[in-house]
Protein backbone atom coordinates (compact mmCIF):
# COMPACT_ATOMS: atom_id res chain seq x y z
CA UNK A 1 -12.02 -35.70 27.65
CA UNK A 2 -13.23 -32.37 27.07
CA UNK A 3 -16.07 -29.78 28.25
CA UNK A 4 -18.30 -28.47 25.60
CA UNK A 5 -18.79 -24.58 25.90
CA UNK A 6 -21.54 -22.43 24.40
CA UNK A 7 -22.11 -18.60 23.22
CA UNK A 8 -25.42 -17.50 22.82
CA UNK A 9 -27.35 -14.20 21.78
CA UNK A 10 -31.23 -13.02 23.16
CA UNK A 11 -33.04 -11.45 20.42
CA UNK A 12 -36.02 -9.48 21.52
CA UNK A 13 -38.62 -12.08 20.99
CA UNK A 14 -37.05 -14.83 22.27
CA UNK A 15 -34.04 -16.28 23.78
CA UNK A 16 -32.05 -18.17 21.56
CA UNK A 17 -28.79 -20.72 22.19
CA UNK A 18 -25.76 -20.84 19.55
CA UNK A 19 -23.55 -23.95 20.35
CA UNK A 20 -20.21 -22.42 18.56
CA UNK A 21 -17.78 -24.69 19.49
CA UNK A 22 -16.50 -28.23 20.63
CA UNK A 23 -12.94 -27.39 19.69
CA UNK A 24 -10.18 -28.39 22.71
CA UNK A 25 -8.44 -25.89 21.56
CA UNK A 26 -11.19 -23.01 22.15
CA UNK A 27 -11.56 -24.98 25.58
CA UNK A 28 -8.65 -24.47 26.52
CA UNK A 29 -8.74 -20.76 26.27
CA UNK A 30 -12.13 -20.33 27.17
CA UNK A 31 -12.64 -22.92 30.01
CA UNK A 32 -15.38 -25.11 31.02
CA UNK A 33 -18.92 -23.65 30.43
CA UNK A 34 -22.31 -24.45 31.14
CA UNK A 35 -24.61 -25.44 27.59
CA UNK A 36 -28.01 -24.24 27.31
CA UNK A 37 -29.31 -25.37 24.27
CA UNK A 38 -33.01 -25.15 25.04
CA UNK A 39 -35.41 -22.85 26.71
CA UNK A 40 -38.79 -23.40 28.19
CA UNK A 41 -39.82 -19.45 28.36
CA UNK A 42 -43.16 -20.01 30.04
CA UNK A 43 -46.14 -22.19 30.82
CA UNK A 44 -45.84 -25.37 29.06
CA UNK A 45 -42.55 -24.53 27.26
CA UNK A 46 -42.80 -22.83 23.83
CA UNK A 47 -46.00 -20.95 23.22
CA UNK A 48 -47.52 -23.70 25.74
CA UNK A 49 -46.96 -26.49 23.52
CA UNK A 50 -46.03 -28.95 26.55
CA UNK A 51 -42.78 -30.49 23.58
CA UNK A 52 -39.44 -30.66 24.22
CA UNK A 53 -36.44 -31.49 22.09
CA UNK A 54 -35.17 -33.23 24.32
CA UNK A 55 -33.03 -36.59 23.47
CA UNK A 56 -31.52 -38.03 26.68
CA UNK A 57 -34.85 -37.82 29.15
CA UNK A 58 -34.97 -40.59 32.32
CA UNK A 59 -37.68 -42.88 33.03
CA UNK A 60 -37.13 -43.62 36.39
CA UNK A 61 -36.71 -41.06 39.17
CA UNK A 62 -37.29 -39.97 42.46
CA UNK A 63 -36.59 -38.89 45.91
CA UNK A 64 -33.45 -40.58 45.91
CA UNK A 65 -33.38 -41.57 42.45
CA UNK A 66 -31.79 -39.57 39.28
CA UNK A 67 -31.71 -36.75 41.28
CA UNK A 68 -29.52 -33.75 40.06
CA UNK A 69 -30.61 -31.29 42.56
CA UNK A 70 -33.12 -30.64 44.67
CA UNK A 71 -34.31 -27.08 45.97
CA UNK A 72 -37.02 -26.40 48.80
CA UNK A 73 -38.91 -23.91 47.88
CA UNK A 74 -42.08 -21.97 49.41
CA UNK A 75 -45.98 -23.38 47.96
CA UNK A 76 -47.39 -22.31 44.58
CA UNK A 77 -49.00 -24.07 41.91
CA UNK A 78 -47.27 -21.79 39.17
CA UNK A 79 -44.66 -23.75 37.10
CA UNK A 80 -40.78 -23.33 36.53
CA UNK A 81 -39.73 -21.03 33.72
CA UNK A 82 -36.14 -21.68 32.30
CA UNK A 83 -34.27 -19.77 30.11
CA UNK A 84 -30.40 -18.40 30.28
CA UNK A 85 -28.54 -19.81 33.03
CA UNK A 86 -31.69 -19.26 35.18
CA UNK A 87 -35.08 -21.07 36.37
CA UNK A 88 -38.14 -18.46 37.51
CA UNK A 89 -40.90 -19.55 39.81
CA UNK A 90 -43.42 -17.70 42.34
CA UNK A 91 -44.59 -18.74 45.38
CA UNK A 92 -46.22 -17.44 48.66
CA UNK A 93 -45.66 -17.79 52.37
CA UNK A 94 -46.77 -16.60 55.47
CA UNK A 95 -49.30 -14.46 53.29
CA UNK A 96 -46.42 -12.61 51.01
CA UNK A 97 -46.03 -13.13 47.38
CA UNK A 98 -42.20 -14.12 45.82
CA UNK A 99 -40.71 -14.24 42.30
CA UNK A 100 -37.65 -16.99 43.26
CA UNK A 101 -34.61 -17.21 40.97
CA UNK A 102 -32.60 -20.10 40.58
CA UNK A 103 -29.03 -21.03 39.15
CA UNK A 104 -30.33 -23.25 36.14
CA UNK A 105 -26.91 -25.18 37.30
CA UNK A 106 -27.09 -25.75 40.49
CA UNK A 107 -30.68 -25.05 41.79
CA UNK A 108 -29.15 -22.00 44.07
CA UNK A 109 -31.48 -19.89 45.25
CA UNK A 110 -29.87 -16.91 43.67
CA UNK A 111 -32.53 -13.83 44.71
CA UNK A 112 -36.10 -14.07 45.98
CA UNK A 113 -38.46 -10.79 45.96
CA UNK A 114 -41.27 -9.95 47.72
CA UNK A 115 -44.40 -8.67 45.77
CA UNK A 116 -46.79 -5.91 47.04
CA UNK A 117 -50.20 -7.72 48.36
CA UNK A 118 -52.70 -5.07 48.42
CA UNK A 119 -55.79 -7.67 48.93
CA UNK A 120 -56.52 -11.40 49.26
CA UNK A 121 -59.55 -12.78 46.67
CA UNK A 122 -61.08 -15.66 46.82
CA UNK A 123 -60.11 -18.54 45.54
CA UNK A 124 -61.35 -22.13 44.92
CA UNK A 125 -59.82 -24.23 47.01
CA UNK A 126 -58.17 -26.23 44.45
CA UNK A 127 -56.13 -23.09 43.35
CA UNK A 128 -53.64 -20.93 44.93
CA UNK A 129 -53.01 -17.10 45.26
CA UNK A 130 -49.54 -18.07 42.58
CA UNK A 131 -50.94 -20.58 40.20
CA UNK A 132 -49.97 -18.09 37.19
CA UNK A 133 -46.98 -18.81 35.94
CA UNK A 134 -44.10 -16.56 35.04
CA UNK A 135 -42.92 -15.75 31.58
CA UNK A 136 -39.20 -14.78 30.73
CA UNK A 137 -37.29 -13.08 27.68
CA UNK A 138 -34.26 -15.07 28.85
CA UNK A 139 -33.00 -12.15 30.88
CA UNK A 140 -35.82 -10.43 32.63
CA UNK A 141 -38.87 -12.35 33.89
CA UNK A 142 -42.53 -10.73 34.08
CA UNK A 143 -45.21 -12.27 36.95
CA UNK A 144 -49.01 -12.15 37.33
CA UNK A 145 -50.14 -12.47 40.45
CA UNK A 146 -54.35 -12.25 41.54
CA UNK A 147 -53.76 -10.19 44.32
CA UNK A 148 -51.60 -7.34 42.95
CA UNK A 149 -51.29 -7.18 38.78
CA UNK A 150 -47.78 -7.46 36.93
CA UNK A 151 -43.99 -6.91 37.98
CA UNK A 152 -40.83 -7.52 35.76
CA UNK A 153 -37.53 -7.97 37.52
CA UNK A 154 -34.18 -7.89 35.97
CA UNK A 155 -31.56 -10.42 36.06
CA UNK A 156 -30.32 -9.28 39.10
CA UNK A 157 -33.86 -9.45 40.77
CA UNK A 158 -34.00 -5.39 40.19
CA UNK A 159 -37.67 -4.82 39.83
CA UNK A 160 -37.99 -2.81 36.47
CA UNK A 161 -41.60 -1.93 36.85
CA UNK A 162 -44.84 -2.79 38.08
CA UNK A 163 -48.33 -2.36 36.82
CA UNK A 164 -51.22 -2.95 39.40
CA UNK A 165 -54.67 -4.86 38.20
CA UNK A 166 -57.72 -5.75 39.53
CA UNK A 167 -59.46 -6.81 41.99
CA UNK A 168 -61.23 -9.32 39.61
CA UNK A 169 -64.61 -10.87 40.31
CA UNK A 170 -63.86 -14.44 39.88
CA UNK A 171 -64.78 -16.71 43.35
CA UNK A 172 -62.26 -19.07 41.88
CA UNK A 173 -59.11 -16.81 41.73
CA UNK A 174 -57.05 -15.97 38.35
CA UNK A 175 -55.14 -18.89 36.61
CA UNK A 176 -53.88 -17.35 33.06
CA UNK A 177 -50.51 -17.06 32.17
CA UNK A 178 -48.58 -13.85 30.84
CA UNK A 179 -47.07 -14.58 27.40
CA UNK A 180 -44.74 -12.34 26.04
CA UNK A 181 -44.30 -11.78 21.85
CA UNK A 182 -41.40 -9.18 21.21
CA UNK A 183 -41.81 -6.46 23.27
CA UNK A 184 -45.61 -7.03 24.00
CA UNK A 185 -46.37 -8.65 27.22
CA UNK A 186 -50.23 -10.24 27.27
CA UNK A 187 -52.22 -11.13 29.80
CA UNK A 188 -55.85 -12.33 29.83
CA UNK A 189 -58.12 -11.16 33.25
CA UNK A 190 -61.52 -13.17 32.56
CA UNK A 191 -63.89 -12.92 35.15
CA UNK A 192 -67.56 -13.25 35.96
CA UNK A 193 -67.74 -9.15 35.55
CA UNK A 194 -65.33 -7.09 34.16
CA UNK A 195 -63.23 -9.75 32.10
CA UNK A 196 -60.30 -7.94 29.60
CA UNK A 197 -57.46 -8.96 27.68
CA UNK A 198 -54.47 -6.49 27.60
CA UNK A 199 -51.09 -6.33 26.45
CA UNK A 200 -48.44 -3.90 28.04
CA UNK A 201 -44.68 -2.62 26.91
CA UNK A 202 -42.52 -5.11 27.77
CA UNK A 203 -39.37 -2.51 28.80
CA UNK A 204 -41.67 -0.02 30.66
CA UNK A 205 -45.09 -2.07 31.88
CA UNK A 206 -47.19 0.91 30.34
CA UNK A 207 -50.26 -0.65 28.52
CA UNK A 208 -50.44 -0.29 24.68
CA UNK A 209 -54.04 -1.76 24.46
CA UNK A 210 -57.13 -3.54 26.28
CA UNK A 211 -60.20 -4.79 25.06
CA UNK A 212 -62.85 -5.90 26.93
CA UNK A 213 -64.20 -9.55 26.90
CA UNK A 214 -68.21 -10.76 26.76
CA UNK A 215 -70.20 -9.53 30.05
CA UNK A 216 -69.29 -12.88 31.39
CA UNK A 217 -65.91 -15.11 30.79
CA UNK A 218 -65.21 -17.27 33.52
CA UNK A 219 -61.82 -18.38 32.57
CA UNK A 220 -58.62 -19.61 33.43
CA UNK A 221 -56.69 -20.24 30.05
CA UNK A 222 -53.49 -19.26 28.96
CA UNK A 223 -53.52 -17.46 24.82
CA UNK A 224 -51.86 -19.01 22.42
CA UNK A 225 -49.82 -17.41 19.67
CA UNK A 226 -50.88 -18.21 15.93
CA UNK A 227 -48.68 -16.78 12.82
CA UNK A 228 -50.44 -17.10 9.76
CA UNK A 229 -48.78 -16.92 6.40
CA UNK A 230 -50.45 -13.63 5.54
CA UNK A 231 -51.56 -11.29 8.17
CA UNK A 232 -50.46 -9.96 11.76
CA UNK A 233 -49.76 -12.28 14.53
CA UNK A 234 -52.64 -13.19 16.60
CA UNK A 235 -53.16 -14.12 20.42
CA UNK A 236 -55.93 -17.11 20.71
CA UNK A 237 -57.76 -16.88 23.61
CA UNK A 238 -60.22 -19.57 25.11
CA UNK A 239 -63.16 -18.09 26.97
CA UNK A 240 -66.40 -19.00 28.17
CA UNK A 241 -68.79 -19.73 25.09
CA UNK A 242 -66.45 -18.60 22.52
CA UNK A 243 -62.62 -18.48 21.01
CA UNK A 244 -61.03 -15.40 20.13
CA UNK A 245 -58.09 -14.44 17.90
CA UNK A 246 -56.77 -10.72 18.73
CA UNK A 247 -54.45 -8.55 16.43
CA UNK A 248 -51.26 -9.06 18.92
CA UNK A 249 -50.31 -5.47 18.01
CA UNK A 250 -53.71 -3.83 18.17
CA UNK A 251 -56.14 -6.28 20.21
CA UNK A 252 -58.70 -5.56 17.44
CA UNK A 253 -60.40 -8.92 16.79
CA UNK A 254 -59.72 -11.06 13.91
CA UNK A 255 -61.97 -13.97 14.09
CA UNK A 256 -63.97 -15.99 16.82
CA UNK A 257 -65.36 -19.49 17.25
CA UNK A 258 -68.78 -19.57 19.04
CA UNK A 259 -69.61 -23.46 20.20
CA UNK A 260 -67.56 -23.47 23.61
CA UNK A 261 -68.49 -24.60 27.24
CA UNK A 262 -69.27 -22.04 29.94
CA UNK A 263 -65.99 -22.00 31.77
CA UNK A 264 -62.39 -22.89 30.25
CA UNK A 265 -59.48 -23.70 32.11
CA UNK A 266 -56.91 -25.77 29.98
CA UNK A 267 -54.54 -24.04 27.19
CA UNK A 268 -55.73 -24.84 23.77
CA UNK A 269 -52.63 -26.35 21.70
CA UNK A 270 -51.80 -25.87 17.61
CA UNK A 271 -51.94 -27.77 15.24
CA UNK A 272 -50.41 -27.60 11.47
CA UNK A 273 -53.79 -26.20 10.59
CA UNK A 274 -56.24 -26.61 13.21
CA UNK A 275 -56.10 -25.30 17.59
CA UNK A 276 -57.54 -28.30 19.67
CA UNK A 277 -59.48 -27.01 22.27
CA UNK A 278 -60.88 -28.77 25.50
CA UNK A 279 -63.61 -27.62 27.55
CA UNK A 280 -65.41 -29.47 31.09
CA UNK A 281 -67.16 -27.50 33.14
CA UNK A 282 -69.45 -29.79 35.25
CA UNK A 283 -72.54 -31.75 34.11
CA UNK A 284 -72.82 -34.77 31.48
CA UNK A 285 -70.04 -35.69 29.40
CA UNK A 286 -72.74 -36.67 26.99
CA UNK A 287 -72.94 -33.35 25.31
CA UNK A 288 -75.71 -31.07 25.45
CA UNK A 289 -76.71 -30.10 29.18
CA UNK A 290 -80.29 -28.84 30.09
CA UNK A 291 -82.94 -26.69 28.28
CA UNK A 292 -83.28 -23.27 31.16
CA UNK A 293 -86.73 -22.12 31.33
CA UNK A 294 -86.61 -18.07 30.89
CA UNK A 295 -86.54 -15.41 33.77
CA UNK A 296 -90.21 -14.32 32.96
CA UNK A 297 -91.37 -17.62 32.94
CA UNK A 298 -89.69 -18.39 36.09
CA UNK A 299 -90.53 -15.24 37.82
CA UNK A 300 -94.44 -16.12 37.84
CA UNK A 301 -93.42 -19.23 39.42
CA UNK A 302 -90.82 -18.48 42.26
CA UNK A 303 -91.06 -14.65 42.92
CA UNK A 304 -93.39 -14.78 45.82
CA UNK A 305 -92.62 -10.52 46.76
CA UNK A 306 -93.08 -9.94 43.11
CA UNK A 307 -90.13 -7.29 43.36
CA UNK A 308 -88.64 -8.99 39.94
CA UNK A 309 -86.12 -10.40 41.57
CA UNK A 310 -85.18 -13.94 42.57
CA UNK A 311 -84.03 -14.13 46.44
CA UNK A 312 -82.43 -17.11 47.57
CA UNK A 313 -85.41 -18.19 49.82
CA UNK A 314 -87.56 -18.11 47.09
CA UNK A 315 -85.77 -20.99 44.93
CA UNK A 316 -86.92 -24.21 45.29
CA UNK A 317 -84.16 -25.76 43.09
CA UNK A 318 -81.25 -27.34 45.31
CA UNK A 319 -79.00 -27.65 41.98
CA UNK A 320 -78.86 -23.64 42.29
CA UNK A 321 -79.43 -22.58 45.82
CA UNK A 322 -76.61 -25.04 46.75
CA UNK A 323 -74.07 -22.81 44.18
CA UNK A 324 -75.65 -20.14 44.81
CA UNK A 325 -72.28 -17.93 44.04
CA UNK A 326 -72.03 -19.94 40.83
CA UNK A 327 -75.08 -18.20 40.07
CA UNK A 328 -75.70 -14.67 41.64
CA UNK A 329 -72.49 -13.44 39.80
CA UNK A 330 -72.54 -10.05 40.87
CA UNK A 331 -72.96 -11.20 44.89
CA UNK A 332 -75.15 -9.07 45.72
CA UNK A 333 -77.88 -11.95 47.16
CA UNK A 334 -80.49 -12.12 44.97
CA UNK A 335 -80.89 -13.52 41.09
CA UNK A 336 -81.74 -10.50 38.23
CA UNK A 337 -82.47 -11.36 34.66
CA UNK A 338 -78.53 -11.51 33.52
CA UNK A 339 -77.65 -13.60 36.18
CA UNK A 340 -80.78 -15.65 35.36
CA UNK A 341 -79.23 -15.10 30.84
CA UNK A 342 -75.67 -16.47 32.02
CA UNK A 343 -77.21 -19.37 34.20
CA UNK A 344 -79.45 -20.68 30.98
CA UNK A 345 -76.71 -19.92 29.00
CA UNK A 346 -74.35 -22.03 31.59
CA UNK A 347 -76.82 -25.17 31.41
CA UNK A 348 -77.28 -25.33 28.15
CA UNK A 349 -73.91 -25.61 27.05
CA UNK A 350 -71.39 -28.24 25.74
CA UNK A 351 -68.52 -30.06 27.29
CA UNK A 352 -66.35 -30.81 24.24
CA UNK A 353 -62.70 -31.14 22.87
CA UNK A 354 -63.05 -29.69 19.54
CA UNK A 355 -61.02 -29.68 16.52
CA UNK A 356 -61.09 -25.91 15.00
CA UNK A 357 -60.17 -24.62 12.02
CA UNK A 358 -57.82 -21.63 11.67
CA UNK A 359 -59.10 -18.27 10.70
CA UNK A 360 -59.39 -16.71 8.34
CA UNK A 361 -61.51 -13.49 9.35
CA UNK A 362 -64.95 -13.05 11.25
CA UNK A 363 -67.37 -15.16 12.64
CA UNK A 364 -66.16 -19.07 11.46
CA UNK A 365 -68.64 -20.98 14.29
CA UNK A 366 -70.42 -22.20 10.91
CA UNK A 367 -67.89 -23.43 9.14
CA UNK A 368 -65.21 -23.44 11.66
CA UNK A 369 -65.68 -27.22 13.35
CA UNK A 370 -63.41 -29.85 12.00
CA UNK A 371 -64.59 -32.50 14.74
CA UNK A 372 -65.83 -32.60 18.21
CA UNK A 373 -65.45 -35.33 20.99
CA UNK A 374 -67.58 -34.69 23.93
CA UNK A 375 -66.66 -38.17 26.66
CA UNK A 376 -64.62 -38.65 29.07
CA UNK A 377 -62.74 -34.94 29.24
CA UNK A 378 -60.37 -33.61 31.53
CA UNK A 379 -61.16 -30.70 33.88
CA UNK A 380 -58.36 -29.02 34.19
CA UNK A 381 -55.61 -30.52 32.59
CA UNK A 382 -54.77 -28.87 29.28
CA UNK A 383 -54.16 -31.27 25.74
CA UNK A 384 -50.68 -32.47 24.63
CA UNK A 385 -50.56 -33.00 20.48
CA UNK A 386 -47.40 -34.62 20.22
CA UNK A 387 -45.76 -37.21 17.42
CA UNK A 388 -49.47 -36.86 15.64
CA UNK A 389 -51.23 -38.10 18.23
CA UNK A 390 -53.59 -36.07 21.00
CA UNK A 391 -52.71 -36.88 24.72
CA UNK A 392 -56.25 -36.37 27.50
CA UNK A 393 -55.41 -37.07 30.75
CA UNK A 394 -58.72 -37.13 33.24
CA UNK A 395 -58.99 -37.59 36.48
CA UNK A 396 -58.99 -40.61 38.17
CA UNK A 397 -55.87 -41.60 35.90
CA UNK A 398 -58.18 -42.22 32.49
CA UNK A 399 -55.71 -41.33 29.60
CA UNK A 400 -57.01 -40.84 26.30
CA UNK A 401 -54.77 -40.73 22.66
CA UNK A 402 -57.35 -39.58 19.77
CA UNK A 403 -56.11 -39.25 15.65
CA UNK A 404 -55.87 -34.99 15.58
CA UNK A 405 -57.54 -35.17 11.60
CA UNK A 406 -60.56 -37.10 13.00
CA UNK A 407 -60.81 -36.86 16.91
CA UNK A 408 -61.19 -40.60 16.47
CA UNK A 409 -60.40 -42.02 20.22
CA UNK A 410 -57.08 -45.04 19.25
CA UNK A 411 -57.24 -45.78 23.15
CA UNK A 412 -58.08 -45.68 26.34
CA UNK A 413 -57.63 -46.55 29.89
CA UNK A 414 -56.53 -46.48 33.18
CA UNK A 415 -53.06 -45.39 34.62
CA UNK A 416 -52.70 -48.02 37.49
CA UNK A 417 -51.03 -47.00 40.36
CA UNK A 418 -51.71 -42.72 39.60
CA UNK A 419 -55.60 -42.56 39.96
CA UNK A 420 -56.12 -39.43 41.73
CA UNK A 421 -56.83 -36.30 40.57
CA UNK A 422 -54.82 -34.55 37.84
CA UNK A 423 -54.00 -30.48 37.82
CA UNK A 424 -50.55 -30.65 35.83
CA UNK A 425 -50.72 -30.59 32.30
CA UNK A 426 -49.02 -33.38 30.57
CA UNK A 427 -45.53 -32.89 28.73
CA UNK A 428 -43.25 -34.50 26.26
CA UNK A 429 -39.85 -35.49 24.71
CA UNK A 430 -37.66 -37.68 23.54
CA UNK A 431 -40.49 -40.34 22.37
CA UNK A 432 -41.79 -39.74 26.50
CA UNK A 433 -45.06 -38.08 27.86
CA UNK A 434 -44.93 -37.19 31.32
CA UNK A 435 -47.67 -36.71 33.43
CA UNK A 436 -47.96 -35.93 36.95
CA UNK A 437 -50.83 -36.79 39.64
CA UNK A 438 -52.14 -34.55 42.13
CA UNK A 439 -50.49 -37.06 44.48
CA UNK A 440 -47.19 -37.06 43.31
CA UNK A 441 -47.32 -40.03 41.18
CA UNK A 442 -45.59 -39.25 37.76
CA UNK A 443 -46.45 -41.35 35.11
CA UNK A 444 -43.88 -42.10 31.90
CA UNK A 445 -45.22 -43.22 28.81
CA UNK A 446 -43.99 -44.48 25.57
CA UNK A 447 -45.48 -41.30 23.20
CA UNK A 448 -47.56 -43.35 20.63
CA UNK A 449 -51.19 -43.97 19.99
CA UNK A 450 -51.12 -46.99 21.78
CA UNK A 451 -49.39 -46.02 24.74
CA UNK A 452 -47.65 -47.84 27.20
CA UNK A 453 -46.57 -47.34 30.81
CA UNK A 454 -42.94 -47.30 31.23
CA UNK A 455 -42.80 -46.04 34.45
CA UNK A 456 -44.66 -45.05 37.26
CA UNK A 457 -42.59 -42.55 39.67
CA UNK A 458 -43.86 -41.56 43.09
CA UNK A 459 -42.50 -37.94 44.39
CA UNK A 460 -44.06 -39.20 48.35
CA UNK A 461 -45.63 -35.31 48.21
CA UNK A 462 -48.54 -33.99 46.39
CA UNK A 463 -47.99 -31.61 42.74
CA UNK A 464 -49.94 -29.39 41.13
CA UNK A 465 -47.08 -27.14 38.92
CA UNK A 466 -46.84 -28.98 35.11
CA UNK A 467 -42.93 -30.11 34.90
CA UNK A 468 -40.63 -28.44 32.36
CA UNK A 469 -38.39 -30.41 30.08
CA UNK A 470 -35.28 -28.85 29.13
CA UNK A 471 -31.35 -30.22 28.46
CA UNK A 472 -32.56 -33.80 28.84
CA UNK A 473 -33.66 -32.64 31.98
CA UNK A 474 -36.96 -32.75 33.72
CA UNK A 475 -37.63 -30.26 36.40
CA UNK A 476 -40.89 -31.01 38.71
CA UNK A 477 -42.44 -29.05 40.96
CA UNK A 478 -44.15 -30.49 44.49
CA UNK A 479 -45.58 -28.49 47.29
CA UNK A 480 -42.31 -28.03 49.26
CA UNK A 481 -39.54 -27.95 46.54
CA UNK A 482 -38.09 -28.16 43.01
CA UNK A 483 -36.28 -31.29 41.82
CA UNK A 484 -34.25 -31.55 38.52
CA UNK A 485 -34.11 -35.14 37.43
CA UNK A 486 -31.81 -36.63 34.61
CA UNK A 487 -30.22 -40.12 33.64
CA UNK A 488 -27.12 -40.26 36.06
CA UNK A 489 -23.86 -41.06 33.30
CA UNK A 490 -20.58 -41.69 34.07
């Protein structure tokens, strides 16, 4: 018998594992180490990709079942970040804001540090003031949180800088991810006013470039990072109406997509030549919503003070006065003629997942759409491609598998036993997807266009974090702690 040990070396892009070494011999001089041999820098894993390559995963688990460890940690709805020998979280309590380290190992609570909380925004009461999650380089980690801006820590928990943003006019609170490429930390603010995209110096937190997004973006997505064969990397960002692909060294624009709903909150994924991106954002799931009548028109009808200005007493439509935040987007009580452009806009777009081609340069909404399926879509969730096959999971427990060249549907049905609501985003490995309930109830599936149920795991406590699969482990996240599951051996 023998321990296996492992050297490994963190470029500045991305933490990277080197297995060197089962030798006895080298063991014996060396010890016993701890292997790493896969990271999961940020939300969803590798550039939010929900895959693992994970070999060894376990089907069954629990409470007192396959545990490894189990860590109680303050609420967030953020997700675990592993890389190194660490695991990177945030949470709040009592009103503060945390970044929590953990010994990758062990599930130690290794340092925990308190973040500045200038303000509280509103938030939707779904989401949480740490539903961002972090990002790491494998040595330092870099947070987002709505109610202060960014802070990077070093290993030790050593804050090396801080960069406040904000406040941000969005009633539902912030919900994108940082992602980091090289040195070049990213982070998308979309809002109903004010919405930018930025990208700051990893080692310092000064900003190297913003650009601002359309007058309104309500959104919550994480960007994506596309290399093309030719050309700079880009950052693909879903926003309201339209999807963006920014220079990730200049933020000047490279192409866009116009043919999106009014408010995105999953993470589009890549494909080999094609990003899959899902958009719900209330109404039918037939398609095209509503034809808006426009502010002139409506004026002669409903503005009884004639001061060209809708007030909230002078509406006779419940579907808006019953919103009526969702619609006066500035908040200052009465409807003008771009809340009234935003609204029509709003209505009259389409719920879709949509197959898109890649680039090249410009505007691409003509020629851009490889396929579109517009039924039974997911709110929040974001899509899993995985094996050649596209994972939906919906609320309710509907799961949907479609062919990614088509966006033919191959099936379709109900995960008995996990029907609630759904806010993780499902995952994947070794021939597994995972997907976890807003109860608790985590759901194992044989990965495969006709899916089956191989499992169905209860956690007794409800979950909104997406898990993170790394070392043929699965690490999940519940309101009051952090569990690491694996297959108990010998």
């Amino acid at each position: 018998m023998y321990c296996e040990i492992s050297l490994y070396w963190i470029p500045r892009d991305k933490a990277a594992v080197h297995r060197i070494s089962k030798n006895p011999f080298v063991l014996a001089t060396f010890g016993c180490l701890a292997v790493w041999a896969e990271d999961w820098p940020q939300f969803r894993g590798a550039n939010g990709q929900g895959v693992s390559a994970s070999r060894n995963l376990p089907v069954e688990f629990g409470p007192e079942k396959n545990v490894v460890w189990k860590t109680p940690l303050p609420p967030g709805h953020s997700s675990p970040v592993i890389a190194g020998n660490r695991i990177f979280v945030t949470a709040y309590e009592n009103d503060k804001l945390f970044t929590v380290a953990l010994d990758r190992e062990t599930g130690k609570v290794v340092w925990r540090r308190e973040a500045p909380r200038p303000r509280k925004q509103e938030l939707h009461k779904a989401n949480s003031p740490v539903s961002p999650s972090p990002v790491t380089d494998g040595r330092n980690v870099f947070v987002f949180f709505t109610d202060f801006g960014l802070l990077s820590y070093g290993p030790d928990g050593n804050e090396r800088w801080r960069t406040p943003l904000g406040p941000f006019n969005n009633p539902f609170g912030m919900g994108a991810s940082p992602v980091l490429v090289g040195r070049t930390l990213l982070q998308a603010c979309d809002a109903e006013s004010g919405s930018f995209f930025a990208a700051f110096d990893a080692e310092t937190g000064k900003q190297k470039w913003r650009v601002e997004r359309p007058e309104y973006t309500r959104g919550f997505s994480t960007p994506v990072i596309y290399r093309p064969p030719d050309g700079p990397v880009q950052a693909i960002l879903a926003g309201s109406y339209q999807l963006t692909s920014y220079d990730v060294e200049t933020g000047q624009e490279v192409w866009f997509f116009r043919g999106l709903t009014w408010q995105l909150k999953p993470t589009p994924v890549l494909g080999k030549d094609a990003i899959y991106v899902l958009g719900w954002a209330g109404g039918s799931d037939t398609g095209q919503q509503e034809q808006i009548p426009p502010f002139e028109d409506v004026l002669k009808s409903w503005d009884a003070d004639k001061d060209g200005k809708l007030s909230k007493q002078e509406v006779p439509d419940p579907k808006i006065t019953k919103d009526w935040r969702a619609v006066d987007l500035d908040d200052d009580g009465v409807l003008g003629a771009r809340d009234w452009r935003l609204y029509q806009s709003r209505r009259s777009a389409q719920n879709a997942f949509q197959a898109i081609k890649l680039g090249p340069k410009g505007d691409i909404s003509a020629g851009g759409l490889l396929w579109r399926y517009t039924k039974t879509l997911p709110n929040v969730p974001s899509p899993l491609l995985y094996h050649n096959v596209l994972y939906l999971i919906k609320e309710g427990g509907i799961l949907t598998t479609l062919d990614p060249a088509t966006g033919d549907v191959i099936k379709q049905g109900r995960l008995q036993g996990a029907l609630s609501p759904y806010f993780a985003s499902p995952v994947a490995g070794d021939g597994k997807v995972y997907v976890v309930s807003e109860a608790g109830n985590v759901v194992v599936l044989k990965a495969a266009g006709e899916w089956e149920v191989l499992a169905v795991n209860n956690l007794e406590e409800s979950c909104h974090a997406t898990p993170a699969i790394v070392d043929d482990k699965i690490y999940i996240r519940t309101h009051s702690a952090l569990y690491c599951f694996a297959k108990k051996t010998p």
